[in-house]
N, C-alpha and C. Protein backbone atom coordinates (compact mmCIF):
# COMPACT_ATOMS: atom_id res chain seq x y z
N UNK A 1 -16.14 13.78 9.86
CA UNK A 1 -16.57 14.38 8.61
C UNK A 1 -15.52 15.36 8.10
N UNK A 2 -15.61 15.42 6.43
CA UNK A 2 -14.83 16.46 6.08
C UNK A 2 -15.59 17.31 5.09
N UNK A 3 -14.96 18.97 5.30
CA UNK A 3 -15.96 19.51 4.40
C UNK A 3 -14.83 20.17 3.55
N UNK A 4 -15.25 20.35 2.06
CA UNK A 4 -14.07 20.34 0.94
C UNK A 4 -15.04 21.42 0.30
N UNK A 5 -14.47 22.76 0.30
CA UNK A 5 -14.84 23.77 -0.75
C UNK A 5 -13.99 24.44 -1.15
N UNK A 6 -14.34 24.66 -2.94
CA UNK A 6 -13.38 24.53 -4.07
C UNK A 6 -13.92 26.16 -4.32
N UNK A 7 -12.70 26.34 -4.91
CA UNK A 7 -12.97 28.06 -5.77
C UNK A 7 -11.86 28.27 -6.85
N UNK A 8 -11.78 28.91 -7.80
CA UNK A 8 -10.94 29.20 -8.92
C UNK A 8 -11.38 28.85 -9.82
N UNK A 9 -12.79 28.34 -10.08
CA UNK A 9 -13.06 28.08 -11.36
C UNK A 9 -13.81 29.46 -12.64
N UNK A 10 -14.16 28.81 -13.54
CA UNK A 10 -14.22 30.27 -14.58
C UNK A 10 -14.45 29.90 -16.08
N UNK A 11 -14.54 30.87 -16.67
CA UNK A 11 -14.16 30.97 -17.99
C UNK A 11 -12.76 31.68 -18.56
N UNK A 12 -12.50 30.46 -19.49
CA UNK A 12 -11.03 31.19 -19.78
C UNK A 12 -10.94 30.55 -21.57
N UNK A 13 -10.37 31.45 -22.34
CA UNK A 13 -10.10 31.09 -23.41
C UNK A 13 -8.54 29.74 -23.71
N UNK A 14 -8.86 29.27 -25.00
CA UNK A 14 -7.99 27.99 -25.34
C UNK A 14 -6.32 28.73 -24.61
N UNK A 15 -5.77 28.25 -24.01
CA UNK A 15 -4.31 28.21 -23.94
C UNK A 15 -3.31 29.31 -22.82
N UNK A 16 -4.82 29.72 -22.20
CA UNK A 16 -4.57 30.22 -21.06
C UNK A 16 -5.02 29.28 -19.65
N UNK A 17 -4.75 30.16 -18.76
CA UNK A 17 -4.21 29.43 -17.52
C UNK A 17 -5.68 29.78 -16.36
N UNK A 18 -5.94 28.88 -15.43
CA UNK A 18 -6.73 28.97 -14.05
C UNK A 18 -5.82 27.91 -13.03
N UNK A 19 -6.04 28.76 -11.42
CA UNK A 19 -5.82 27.91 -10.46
C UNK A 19 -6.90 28.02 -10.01
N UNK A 20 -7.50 26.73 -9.42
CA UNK A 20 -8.29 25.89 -8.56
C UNK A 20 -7.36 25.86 -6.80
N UNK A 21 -8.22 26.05 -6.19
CA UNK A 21 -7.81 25.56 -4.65
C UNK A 21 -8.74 25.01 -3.88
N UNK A 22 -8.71 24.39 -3.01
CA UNK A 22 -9.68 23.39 -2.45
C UNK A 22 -8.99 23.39 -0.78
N UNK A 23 -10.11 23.99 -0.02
CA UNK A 23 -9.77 24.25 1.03
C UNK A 23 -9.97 22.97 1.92
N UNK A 24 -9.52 22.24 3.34
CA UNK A 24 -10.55 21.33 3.51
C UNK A 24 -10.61 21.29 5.35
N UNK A 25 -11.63 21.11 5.88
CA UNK A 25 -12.49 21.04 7.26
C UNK A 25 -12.45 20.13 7.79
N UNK A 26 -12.33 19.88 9.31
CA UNK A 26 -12.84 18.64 9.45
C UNK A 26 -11.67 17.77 10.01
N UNK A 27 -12.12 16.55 10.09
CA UNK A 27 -11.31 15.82 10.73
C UNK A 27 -10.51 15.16 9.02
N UNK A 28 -10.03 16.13 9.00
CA UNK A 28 -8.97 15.50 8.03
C UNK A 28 -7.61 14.73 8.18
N UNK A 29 -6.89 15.02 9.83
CA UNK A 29 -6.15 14.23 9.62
C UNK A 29 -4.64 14.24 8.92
N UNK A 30 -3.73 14.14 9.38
CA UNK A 30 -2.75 14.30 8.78
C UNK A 30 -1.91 13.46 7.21
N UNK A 31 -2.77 11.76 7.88
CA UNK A 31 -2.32 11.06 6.16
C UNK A 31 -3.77 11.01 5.50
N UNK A 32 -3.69 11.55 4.53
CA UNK A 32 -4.77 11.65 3.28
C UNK A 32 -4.06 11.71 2.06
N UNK A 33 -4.85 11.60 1.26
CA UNK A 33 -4.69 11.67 -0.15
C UNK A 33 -5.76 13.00 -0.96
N UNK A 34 -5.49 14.02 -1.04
CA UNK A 34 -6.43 15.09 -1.63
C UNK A 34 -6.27 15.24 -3.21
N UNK A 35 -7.31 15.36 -4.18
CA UNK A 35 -7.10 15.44 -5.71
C UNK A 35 -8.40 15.82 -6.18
N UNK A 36 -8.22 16.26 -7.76
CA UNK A 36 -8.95 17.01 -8.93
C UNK A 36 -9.58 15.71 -9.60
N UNK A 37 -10.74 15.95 -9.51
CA UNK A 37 -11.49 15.01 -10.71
C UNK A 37 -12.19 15.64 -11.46
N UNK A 38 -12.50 15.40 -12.78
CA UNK A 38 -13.33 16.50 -13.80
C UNK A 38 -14.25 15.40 -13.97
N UNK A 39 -15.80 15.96 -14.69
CA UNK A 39 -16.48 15.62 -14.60
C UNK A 39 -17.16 16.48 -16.11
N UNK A 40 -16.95 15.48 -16.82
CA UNK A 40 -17.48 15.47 -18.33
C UNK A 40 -18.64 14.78 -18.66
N UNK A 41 -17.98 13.53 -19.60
CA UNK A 41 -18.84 12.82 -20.14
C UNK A 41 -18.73 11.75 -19.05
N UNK A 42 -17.79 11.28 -18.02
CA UNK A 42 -17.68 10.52 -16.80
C UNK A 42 -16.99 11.13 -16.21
N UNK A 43 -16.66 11.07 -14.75
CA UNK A 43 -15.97 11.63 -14.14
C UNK A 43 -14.29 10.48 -14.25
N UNK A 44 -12.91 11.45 -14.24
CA UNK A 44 -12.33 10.74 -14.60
C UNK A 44 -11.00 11.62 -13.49
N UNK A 45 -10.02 10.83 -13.10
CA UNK A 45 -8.69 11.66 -12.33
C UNK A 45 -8.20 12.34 -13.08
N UNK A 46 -8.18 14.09 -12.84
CA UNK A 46 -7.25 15.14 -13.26
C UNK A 46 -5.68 14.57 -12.43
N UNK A 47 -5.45 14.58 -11.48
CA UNK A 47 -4.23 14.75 -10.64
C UNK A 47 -4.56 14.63 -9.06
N UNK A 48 -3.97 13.65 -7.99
CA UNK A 48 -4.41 13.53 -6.81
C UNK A 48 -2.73 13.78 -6.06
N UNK A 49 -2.57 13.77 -4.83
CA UNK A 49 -1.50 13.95 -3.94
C UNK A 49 -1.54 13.64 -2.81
N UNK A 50 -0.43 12.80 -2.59
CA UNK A 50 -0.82 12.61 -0.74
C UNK A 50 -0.29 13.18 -0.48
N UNK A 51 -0.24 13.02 1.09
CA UNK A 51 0.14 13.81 2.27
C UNK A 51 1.77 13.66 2.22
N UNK A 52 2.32 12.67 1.59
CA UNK A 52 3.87 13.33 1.87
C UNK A 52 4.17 13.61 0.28
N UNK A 53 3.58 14.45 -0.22
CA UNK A 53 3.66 14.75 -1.85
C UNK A 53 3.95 14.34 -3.01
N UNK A 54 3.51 12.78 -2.98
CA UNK A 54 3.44 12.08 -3.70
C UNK A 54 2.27 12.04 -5.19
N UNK A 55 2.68 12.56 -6.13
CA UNK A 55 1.41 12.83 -6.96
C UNK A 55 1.14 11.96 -8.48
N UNK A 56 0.18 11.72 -8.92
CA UNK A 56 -0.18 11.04 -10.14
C UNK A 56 -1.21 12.11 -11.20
N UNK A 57 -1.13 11.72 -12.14
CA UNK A 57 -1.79 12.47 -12.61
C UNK A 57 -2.21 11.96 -13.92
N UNK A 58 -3.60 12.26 -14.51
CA UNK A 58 -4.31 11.57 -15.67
C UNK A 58 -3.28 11.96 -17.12
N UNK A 59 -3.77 10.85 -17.74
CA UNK A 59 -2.77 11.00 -19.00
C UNK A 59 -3.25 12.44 -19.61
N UNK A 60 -4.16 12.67 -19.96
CA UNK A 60 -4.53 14.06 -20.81
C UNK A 60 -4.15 15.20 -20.54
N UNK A 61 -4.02 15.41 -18.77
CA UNK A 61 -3.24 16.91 -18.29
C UNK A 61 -1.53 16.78 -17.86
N UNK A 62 -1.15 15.47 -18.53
CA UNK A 62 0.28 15.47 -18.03
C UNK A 62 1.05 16.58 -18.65
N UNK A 63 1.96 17.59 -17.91
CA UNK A 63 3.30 18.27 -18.66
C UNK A 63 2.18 19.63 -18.36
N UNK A 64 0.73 19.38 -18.14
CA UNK A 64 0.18 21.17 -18.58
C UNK A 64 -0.01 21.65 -17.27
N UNK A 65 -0.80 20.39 -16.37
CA UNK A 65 -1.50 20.91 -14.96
C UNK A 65 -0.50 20.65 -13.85
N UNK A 66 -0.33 20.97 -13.01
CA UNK A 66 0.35 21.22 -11.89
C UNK A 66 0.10 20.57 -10.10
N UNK A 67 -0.62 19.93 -9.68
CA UNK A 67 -0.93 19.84 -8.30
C UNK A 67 0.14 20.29 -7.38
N UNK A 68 -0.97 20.55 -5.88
CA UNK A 68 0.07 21.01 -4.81
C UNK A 68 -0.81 20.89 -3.51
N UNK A 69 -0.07 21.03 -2.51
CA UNK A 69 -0.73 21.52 -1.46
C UNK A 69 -0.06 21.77 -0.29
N UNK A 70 -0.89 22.46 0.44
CA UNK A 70 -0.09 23.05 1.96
C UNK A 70 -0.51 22.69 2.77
N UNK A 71 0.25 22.09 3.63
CA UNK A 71 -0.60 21.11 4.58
C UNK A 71 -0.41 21.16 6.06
N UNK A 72 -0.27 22.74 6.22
CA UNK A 72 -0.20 23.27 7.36
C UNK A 72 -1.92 24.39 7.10
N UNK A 73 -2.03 24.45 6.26
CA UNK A 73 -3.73 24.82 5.62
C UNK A 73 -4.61 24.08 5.18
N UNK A 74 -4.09 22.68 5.32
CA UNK A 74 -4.94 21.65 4.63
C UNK A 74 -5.56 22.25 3.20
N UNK A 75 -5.18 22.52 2.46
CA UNK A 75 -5.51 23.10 1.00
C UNK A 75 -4.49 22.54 0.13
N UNK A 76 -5.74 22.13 -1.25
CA UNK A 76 -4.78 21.59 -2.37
C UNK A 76 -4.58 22.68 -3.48
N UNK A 77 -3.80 22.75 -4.65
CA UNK A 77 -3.99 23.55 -5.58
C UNK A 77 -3.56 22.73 -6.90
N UNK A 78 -4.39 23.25 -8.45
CA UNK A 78 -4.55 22.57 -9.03
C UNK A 78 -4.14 23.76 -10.09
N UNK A 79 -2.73 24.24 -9.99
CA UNK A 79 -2.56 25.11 -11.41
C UNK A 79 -2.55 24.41 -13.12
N UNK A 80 -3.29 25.02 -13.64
CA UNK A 80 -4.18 24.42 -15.14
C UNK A 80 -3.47 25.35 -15.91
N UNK A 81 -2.38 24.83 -17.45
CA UNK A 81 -2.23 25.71 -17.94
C UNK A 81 -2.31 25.40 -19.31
N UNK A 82 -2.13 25.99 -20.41
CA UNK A 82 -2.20 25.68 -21.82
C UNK A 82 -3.66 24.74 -21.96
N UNK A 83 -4.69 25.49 -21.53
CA UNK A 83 -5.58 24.85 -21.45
C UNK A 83 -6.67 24.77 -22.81
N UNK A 84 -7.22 23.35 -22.73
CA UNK A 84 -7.63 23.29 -23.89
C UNK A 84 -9.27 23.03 -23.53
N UNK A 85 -10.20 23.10 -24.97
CA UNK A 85 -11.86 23.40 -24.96
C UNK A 85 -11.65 21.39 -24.09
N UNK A 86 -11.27 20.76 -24.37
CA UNK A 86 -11.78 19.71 -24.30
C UNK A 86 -11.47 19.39 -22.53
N UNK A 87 -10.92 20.34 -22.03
CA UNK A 87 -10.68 20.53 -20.31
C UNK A 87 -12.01 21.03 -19.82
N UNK A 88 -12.92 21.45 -20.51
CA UNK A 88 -14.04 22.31 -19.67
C UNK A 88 -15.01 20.99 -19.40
N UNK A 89 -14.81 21.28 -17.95
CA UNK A 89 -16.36 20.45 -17.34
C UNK A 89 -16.33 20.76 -15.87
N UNK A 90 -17.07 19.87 -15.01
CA UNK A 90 -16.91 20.61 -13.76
C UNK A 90 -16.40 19.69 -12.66
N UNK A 91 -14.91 20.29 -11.81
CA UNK A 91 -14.02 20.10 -11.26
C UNK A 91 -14.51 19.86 -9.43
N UNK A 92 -14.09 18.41 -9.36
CA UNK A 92 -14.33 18.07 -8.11
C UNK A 92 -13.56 17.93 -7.37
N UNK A 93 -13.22 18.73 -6.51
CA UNK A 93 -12.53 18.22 -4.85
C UNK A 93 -12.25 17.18 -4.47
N UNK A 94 -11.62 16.25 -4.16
CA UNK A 94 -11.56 15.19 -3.36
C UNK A 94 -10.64 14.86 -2.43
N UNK A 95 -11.20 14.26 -1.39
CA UNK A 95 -10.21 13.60 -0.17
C UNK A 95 -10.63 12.41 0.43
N UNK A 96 -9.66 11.85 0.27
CA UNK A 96 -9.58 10.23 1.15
C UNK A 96 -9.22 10.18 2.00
N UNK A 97 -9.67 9.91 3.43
CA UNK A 97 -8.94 10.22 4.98
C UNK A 97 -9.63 9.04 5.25
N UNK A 98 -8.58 8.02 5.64
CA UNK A 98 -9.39 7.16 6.43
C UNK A 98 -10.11 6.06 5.55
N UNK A 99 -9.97 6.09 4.09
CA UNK A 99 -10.56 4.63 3.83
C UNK A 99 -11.90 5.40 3.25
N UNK A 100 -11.90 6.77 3.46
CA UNK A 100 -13.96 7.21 3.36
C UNK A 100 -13.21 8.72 2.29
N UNK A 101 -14.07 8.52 1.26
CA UNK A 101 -14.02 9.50 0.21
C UNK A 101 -14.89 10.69 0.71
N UNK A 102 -14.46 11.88 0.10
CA UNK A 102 -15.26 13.11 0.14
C UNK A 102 -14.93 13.93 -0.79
N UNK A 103 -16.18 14.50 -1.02
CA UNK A 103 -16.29 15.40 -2.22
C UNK A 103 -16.73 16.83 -2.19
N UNK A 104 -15.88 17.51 -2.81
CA UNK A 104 -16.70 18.95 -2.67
C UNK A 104 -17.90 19.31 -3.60
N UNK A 105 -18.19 20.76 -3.65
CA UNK A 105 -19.58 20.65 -4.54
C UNK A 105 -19.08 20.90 -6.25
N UNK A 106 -17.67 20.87 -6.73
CA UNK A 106 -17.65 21.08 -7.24
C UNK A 106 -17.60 22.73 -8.15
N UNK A 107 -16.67 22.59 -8.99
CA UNK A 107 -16.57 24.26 -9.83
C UNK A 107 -16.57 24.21 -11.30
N UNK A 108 -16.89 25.01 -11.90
CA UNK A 108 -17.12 25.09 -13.48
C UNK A 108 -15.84 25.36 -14.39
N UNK A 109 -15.18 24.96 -15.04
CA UNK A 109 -14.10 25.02 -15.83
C UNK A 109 -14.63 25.25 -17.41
N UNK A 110 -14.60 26.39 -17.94
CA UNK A 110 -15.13 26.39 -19.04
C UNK A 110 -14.05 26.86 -20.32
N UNK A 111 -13.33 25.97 -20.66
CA UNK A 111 -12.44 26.82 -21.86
C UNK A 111 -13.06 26.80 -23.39
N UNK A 112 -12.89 28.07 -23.86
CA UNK A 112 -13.44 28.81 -25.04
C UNK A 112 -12.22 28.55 -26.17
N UNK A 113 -12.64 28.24 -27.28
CA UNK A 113 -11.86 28.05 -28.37
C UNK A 113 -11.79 29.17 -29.22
């Protein structure tokens, strides 16, 4: 099992900045894949990364958002910047270890126009 809890989320006005970090537990394992999914009107890929820092990222946050992680802490980070109203929804954790998805509980991203 893995346990994935997220913190950095908030309220923030249009065109300012939040980091997200996502800690993770567990038999995680050294090759995984850890990433940001938002969760709007569907849930859709913000930005994911594997384990040798390989990263992708959704067309809408390309050039603004940032992924990362340390993987001597097993923690990802998801710096968000020039952020816009149409970014607010709520931000899910994820990790793939092993073929088996996991999810955290999720955090609130709310940008104000």
């Amino acid at each position: 099992q893995v346990q994935l809890v997220e913190s950095g989320g908030g309220l923030v006005q249009a065109g300012g900045s939040l980091r997200l970090s996502c800690a993770a537990s567990g038999s995680i394992f050294s090759n995984n894949i850890m990433g940001w999914y938002r969760q709007a009107k569907q849930r859709e890929l913000v930005a994911d990364i594997s384990s040798g820092g390989s990263t992708n990222y959704g067309d809408s946050v390309k050039g603004r958002f940032t992924i990362s992680r340390d993987n001597a802490k097993n923690t990802v980070y998801l710096q968000m910047n020039s952020l816009k109203p149409e970014d607010t929804g709520i931000y899910y954790c994820a990790a793939i270890v092993r073929a088996r998805w996991y999810w955290g509980q999720g955090t609130q991203v709310t940008v104000s126009s």
